[in-house]
PDB file of N, CA and C in Angstrom:
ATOM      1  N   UNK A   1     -42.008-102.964  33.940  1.00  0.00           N
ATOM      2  CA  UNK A   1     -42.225-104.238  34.606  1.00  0.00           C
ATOM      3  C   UNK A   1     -40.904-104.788  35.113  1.00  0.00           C
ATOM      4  N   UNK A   2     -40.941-105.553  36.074  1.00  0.00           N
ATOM      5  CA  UNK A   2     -40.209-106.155  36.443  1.00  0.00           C
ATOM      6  C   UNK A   2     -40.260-108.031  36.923  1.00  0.00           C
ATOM      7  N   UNK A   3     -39.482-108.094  38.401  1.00  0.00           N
ATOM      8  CA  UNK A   3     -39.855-109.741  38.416  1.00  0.00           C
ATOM      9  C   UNK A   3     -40.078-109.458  39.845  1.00  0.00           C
ATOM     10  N   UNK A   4     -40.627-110.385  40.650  1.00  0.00           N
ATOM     11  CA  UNK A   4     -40.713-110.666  41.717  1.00  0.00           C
ATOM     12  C   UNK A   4     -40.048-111.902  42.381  1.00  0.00           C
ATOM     13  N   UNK A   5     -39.332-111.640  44.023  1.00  0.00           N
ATOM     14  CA  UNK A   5     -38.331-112.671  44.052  1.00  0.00           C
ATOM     15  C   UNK A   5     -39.473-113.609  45.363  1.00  0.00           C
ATOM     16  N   UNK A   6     -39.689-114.168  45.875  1.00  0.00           N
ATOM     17  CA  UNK A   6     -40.377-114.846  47.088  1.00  0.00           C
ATOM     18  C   UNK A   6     -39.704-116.192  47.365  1.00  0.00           C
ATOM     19  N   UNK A   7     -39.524-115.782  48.765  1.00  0.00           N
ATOM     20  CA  UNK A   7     -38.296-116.947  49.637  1.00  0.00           C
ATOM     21  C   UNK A   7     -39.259-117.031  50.649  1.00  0.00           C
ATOM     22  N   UNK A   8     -39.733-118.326  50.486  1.00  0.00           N
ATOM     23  CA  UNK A   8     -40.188-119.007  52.124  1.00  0.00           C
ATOM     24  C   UNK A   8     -39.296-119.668  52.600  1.00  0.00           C
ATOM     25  N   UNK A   9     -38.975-119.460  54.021  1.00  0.00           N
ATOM     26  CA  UNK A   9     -37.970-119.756  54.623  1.00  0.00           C
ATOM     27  C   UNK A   9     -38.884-120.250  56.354  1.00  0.00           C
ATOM     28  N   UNK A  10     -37.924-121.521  57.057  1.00  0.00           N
ATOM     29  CA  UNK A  10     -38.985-122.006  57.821  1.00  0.00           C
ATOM     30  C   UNK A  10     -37.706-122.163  58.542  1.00  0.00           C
ATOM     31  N   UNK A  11     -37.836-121.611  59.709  1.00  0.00           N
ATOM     32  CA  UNK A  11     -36.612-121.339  60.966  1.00  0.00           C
ATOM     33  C   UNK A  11     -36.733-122.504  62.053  1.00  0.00           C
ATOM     34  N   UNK A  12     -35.686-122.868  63.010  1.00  0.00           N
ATOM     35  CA  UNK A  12     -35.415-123.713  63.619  1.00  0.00           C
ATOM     36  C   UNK A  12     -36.191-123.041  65.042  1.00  0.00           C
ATOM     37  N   UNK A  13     -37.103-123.321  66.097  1.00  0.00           N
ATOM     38  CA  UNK A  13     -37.583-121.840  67.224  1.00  0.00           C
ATOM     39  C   UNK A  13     -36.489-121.485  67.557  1.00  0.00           C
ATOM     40  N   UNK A  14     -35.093-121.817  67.695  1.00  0.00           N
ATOM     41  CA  UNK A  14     -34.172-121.337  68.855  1.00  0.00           C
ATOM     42  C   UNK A  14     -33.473-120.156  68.011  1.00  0.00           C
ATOM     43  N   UNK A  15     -33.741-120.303  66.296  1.00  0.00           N
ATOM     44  CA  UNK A  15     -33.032-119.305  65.835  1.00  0.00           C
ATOM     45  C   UNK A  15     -34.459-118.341  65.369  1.00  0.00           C
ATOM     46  N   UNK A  16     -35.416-118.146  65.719  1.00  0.00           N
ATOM     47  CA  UNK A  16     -36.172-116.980  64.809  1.00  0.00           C
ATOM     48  C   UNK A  16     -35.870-116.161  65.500  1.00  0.00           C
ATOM     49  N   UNK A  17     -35.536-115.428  66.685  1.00  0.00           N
ATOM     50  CA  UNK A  17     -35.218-113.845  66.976  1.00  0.00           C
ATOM     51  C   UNK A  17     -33.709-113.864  66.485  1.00  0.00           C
ATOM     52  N   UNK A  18     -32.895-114.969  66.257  1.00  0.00           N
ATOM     53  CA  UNK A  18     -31.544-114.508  65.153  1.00  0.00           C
ATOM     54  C   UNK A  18     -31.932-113.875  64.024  1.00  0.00           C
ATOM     55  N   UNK A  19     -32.689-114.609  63.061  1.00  0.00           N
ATOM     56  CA  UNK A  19     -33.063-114.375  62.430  1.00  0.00           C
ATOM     57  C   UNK A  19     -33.826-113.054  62.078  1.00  0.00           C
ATOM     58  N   UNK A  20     -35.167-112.833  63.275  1.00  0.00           N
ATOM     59  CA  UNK A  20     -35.276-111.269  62.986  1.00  0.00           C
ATOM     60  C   UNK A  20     -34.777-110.420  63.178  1.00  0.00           C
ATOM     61  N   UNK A  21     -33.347-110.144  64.058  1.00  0.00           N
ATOM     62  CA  UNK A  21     -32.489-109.077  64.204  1.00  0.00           C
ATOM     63  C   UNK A  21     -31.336-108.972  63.188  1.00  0.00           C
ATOM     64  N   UNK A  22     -31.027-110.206  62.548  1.00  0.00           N
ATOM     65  CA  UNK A  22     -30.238-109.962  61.680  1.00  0.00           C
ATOM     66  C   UNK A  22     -30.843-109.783  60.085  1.00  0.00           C
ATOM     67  N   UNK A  23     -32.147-109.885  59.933  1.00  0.00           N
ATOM     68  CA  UNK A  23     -33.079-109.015  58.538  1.00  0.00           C
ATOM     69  C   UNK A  23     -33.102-107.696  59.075  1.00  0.00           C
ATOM     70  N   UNK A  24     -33.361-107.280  60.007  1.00  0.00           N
ATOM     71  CA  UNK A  24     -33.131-105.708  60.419  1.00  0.00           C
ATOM     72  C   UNK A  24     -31.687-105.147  60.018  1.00  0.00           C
ATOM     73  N   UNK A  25     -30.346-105.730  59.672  1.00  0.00           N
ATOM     74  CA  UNK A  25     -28.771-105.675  60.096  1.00  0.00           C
ATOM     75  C   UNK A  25     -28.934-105.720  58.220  1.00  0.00           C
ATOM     76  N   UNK A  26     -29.636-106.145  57.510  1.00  0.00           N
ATOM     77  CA  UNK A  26     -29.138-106.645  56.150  1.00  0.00           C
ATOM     78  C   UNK A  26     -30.131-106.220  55.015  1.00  0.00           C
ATOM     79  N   UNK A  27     -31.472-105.712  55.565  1.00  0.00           N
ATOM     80  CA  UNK A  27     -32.226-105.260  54.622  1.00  0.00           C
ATOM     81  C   UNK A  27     -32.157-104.454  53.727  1.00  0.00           C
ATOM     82  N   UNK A  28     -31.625-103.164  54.440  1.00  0.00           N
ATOM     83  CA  UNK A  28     -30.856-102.166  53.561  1.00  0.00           C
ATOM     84  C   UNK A  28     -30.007-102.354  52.315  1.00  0.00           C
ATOM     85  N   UNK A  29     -29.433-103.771  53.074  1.00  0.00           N
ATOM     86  CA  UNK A  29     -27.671-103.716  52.142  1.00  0.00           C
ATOM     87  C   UNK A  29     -28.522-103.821  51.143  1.00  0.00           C
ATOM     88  N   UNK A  30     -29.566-105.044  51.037  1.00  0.00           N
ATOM     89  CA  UNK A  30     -30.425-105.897  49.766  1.00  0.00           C
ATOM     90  C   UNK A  30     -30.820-105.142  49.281  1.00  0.00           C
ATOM     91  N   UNK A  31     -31.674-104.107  49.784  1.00  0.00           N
ATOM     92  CA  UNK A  31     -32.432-102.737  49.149  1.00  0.00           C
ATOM     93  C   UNK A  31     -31.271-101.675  48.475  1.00  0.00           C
ATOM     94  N   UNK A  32     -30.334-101.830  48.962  1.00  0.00           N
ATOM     95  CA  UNK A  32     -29.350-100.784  48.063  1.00  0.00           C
ATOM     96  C   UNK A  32     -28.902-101.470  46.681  1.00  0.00           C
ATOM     97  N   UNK A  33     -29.241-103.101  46.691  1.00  0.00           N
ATOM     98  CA  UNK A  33     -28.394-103.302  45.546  1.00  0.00           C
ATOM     99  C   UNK A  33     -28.650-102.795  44.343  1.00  0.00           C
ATOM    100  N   UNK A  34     -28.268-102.698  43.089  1.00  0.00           N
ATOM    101  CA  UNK A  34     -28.560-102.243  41.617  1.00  0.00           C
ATOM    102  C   UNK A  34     -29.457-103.002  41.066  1.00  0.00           C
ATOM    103  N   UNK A  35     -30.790-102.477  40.675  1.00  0.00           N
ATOM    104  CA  UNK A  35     -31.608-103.257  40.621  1.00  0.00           C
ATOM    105  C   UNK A  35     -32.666-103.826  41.245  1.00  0.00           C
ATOM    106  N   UNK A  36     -32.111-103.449  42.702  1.00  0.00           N
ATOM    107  CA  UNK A  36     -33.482-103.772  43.479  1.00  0.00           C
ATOM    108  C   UNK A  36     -34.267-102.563  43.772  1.00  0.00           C
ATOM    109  N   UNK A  37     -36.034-102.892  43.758  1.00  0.00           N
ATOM    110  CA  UNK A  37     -37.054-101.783  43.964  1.00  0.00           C
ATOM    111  C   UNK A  37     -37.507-101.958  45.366  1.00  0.00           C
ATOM    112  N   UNK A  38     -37.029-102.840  46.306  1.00  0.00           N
ATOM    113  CA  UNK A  38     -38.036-102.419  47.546  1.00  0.00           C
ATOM    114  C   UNK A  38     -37.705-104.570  48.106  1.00  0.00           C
ATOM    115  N   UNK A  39     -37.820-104.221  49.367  1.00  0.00           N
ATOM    116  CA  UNK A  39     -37.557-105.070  49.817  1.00  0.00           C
ATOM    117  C   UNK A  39     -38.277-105.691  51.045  1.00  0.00           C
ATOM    118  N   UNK A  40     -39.354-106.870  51.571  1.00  0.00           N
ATOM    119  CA  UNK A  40     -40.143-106.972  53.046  1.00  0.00           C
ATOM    120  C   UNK A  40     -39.969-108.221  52.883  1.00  0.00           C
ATOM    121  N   UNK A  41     -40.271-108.182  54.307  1.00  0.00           N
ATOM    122  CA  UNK A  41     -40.626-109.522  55.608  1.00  0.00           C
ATOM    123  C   UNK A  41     -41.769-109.565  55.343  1.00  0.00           C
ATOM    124  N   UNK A  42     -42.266-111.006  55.312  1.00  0.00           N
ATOM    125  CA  UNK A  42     -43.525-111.405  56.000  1.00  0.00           C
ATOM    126  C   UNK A  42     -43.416-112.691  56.787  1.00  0.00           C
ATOM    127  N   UNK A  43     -44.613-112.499  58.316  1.00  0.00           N
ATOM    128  CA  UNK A  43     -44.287-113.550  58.686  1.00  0.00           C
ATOM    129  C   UNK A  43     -45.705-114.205  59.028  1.00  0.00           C
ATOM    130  N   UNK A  44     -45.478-115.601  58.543  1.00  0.00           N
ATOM    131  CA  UNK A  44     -46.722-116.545  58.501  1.00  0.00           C
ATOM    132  C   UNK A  44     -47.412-116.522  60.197  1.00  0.00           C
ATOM    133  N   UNK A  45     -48.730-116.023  59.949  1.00  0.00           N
ATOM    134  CA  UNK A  45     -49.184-115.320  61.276  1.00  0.00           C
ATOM    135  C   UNK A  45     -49.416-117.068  62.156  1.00  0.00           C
ATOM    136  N   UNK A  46     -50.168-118.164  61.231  1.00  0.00           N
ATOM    137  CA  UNK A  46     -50.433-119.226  62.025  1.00  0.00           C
ATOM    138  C   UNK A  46     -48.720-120.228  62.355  1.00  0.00           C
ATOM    139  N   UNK A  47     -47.597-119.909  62.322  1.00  0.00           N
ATOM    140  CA  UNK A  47     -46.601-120.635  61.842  1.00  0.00           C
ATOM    141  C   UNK A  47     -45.639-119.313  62.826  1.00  0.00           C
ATOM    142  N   UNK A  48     -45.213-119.303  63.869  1.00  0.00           N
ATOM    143  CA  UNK A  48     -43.942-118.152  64.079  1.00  0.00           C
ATOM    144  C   UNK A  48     -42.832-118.996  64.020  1.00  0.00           C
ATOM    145  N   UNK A  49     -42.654-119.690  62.677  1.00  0.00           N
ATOM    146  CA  UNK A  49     -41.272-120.124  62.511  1.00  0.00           C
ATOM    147  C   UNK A  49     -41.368-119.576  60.641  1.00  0.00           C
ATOM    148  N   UNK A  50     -42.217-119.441  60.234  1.00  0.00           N
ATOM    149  CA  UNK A  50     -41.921-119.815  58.913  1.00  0.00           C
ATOM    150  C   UNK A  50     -42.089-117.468  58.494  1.00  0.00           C
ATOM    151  N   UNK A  51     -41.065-117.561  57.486  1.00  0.00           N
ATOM    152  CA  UNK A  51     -41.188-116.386  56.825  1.00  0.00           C
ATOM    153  C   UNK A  51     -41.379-115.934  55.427  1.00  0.00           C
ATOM    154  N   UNK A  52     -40.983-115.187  55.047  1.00  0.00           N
ATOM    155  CA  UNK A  52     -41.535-114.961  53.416  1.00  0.00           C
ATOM    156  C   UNK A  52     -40.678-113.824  53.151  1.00  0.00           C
ATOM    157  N   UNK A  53     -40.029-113.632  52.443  1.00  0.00           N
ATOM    158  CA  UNK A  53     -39.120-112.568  51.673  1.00  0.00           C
ATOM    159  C   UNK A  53     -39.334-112.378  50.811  1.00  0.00           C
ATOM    160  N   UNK A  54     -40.225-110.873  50.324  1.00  0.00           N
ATOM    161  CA  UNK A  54     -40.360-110.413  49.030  1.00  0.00           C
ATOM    162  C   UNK A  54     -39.672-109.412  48.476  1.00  0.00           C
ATOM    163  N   UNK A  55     -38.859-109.653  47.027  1.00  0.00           N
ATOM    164  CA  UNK A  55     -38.152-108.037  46.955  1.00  0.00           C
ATOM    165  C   UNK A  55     -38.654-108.393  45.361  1.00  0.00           C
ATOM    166  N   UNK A  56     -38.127-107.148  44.946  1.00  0.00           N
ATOM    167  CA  UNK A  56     -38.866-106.799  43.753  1.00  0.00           C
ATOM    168  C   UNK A  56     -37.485-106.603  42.942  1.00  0.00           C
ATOM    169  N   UNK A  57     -37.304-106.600  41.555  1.00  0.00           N
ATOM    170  CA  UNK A  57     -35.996-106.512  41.065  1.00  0.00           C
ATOM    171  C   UNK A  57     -36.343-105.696  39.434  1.00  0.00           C
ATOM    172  N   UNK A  58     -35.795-104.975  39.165  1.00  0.00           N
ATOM    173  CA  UNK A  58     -35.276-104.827  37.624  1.00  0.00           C
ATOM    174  C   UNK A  58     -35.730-105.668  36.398  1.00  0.00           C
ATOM    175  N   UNK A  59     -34.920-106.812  36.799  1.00  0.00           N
ATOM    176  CA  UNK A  59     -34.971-107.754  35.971  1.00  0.00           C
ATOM    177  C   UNK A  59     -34.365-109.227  36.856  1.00  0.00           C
ATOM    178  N   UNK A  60     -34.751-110.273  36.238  1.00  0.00           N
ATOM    179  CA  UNK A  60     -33.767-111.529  36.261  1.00  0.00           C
ATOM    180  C   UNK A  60     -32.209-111.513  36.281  1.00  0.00           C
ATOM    181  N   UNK A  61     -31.416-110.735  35.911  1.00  0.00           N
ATOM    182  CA  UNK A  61     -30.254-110.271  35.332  1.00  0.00           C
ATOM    183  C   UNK A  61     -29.738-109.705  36.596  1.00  0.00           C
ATOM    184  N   UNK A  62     -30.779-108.233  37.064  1.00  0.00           N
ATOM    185  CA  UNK A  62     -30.377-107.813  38.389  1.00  0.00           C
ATOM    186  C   UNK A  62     -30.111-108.625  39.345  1.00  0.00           C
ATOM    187  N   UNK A  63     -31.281-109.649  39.638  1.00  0.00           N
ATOM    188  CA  UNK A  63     -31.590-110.429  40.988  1.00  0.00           C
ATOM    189  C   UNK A  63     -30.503-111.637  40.554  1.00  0.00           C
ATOM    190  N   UNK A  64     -29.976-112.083  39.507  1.00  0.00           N
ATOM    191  CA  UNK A  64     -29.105-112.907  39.459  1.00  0.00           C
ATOM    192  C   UNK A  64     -27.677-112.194  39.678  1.00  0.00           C
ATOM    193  N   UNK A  65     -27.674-110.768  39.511  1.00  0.00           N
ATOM    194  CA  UNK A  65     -25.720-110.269  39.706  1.00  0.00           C
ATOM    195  C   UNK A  65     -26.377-109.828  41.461  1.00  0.00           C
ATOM    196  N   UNK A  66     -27.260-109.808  41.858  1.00  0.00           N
ATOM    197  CA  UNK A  66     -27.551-109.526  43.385  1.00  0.00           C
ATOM    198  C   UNK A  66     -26.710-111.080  44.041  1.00  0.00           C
ATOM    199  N   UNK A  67     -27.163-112.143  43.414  1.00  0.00           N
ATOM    200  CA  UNK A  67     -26.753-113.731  43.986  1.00  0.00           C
ATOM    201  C   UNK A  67     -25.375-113.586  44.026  1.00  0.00           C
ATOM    202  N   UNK A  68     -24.740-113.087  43.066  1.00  0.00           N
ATOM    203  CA  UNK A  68     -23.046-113.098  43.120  1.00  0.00           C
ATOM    204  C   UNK A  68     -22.470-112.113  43.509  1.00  0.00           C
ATOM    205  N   UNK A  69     -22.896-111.319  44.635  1.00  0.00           N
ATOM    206  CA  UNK A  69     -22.301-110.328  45.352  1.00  0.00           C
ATOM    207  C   UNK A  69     -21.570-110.654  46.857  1.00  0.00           C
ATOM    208  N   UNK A  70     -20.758-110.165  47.280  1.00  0.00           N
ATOM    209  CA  UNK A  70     -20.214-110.120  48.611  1.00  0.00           C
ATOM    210  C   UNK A  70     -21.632-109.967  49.492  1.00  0.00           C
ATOM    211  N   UNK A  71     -22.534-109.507  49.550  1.00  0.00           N
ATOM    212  CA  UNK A  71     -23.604-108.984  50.190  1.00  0.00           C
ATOM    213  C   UNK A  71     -24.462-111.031  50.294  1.00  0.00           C
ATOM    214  N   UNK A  72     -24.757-111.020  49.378  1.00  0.00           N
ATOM    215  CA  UNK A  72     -25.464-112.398  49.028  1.00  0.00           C
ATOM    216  C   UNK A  72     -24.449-113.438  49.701  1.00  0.00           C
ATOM    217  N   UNK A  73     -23.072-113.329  49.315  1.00  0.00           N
ATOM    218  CA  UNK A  73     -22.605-114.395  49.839  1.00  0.00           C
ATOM    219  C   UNK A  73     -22.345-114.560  51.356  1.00  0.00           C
ATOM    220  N   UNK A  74     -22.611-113.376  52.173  1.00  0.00           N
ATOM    221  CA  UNK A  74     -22.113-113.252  53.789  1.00  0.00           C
ATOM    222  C   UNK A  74     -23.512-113.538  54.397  1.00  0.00           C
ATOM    223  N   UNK A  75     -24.765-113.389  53.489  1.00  0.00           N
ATOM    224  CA  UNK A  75     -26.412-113.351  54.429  1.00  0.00           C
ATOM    225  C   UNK A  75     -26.774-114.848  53.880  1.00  0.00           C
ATOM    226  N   UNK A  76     -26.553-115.602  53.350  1.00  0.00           N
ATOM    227  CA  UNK A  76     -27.284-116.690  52.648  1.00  0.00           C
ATOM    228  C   UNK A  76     -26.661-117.668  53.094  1.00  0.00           C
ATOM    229  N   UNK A  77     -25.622-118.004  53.884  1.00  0.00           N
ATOM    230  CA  UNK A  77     -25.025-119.248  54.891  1.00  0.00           C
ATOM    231  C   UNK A  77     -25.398-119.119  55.653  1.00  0.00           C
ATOM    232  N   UNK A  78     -25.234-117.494  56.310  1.00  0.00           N
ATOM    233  CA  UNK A  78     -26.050-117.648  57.709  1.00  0.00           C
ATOM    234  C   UNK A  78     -27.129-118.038  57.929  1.00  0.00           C
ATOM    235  N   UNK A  79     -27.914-117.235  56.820  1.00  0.00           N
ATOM    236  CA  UNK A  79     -29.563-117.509  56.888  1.00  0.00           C
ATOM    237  C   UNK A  79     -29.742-119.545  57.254  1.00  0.00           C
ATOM    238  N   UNK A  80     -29.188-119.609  56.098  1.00  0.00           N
ATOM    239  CA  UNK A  80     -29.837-121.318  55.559  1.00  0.00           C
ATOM    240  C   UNK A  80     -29.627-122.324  56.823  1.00  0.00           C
ATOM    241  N   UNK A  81     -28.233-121.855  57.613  1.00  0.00           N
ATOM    242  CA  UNK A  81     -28.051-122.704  59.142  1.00  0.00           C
ATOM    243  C   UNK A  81     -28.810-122.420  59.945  1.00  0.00           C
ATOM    244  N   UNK A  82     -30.118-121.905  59.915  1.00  0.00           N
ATOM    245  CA  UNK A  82     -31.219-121.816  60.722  1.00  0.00           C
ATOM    246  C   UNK A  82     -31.934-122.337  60.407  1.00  0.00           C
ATOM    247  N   UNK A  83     -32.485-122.545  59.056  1.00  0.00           N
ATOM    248  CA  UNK A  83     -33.485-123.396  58.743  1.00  0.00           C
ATOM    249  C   UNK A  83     -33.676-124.941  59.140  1.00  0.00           C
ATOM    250  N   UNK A  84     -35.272-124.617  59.355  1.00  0.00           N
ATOM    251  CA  UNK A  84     -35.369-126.225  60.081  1.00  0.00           C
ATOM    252  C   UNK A  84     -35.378-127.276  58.605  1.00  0.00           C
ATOM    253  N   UNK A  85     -36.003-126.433  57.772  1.00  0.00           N
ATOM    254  CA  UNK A  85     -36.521-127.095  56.515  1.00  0.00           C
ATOM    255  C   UNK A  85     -35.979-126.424  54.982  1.00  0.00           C
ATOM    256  N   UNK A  86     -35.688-126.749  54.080  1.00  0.00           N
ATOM    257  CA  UNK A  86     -34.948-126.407  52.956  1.00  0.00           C
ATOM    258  C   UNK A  86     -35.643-124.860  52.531  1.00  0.00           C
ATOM    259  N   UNK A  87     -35.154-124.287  52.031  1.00  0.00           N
ATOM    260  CA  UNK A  87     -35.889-122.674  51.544  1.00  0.00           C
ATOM    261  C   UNK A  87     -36.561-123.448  50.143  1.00  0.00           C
ATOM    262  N   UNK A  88     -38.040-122.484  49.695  1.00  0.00           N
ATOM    263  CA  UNK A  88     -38.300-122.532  48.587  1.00  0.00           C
ATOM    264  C   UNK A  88     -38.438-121.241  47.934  1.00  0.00           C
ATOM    265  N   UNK A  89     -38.278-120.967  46.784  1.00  0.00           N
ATOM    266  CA  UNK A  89     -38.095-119.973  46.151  1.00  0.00           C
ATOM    267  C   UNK A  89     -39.115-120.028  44.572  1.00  0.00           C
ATOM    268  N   UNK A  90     -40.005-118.854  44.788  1.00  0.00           N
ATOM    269  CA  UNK A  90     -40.386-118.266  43.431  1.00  0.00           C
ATOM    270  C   UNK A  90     -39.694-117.049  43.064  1.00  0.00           C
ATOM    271  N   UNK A  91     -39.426-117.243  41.299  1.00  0.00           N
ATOM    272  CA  UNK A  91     -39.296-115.919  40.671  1.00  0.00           C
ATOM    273  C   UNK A  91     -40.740-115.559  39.997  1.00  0.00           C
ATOM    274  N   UNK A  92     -41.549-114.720  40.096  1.00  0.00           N
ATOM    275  CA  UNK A  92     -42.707-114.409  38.932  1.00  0.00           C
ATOM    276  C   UNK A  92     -42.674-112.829  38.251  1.00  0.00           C
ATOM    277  N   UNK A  93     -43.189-113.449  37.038  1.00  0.00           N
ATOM    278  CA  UNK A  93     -42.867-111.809  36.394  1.00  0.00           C
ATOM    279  C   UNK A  93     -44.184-110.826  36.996  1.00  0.00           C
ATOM    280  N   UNK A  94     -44.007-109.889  36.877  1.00  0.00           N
ATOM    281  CA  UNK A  94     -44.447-109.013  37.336  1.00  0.00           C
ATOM    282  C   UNK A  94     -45.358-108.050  36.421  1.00  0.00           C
ATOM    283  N   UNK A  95     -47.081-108.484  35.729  1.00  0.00           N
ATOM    284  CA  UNK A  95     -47.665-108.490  34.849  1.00  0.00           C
ATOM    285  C   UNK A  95     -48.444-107.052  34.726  1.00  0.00           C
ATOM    286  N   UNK A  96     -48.931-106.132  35.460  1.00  0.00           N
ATOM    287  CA  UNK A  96     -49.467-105.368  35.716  1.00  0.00           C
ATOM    288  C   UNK A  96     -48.824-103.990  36.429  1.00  0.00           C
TER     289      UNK A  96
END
């Protein structure tokens, strides 16, 4: 078992194709980190501003030394200066 990470994130219109070319530029890095199992986009079909980031992690432990990486710290300013509206974030464990 592991945890599950989910970031809704709700973009400004002038930045969502920033935004989707630069999750194409950074997905990998996230997916390579230690600890992470797999990494997607989703995007809210009635809403083309709002998105959803699901990655899957190890543990709490992983997805928290993922936050204090060079990787985390160069994608997560950029990201957030697009947002029209604050990010929300679930962690849930991962039961089944």
């Amino acid at each position: 078992m592991g945890i599950t990470r989910i970031v809704k994130m709700t973009f400004k219109t002038e930045h969502i194709k920033d935004f989707e070319t630069f999750y194409l530029t950074i997905k990998d890095k996230v997916a390579d980190q230690p600890g992470c199992n797999g990494v997607k986009l989703l995007k809210e079909q009635n809403n083309t501003g709002v998105f959803f980031t699901y990655s899957t992690w190890d543990s709490v432990e992983a997805l928290n030394a993922y936050r204090q990486t060079e990787t985390f710290g160069k994608i997560w300013p950029t990201v957030k200066n697009w947002f029209s509206s604050k990010a929300q974030a679930w962690t849930v464990d991962e039961l089944m």
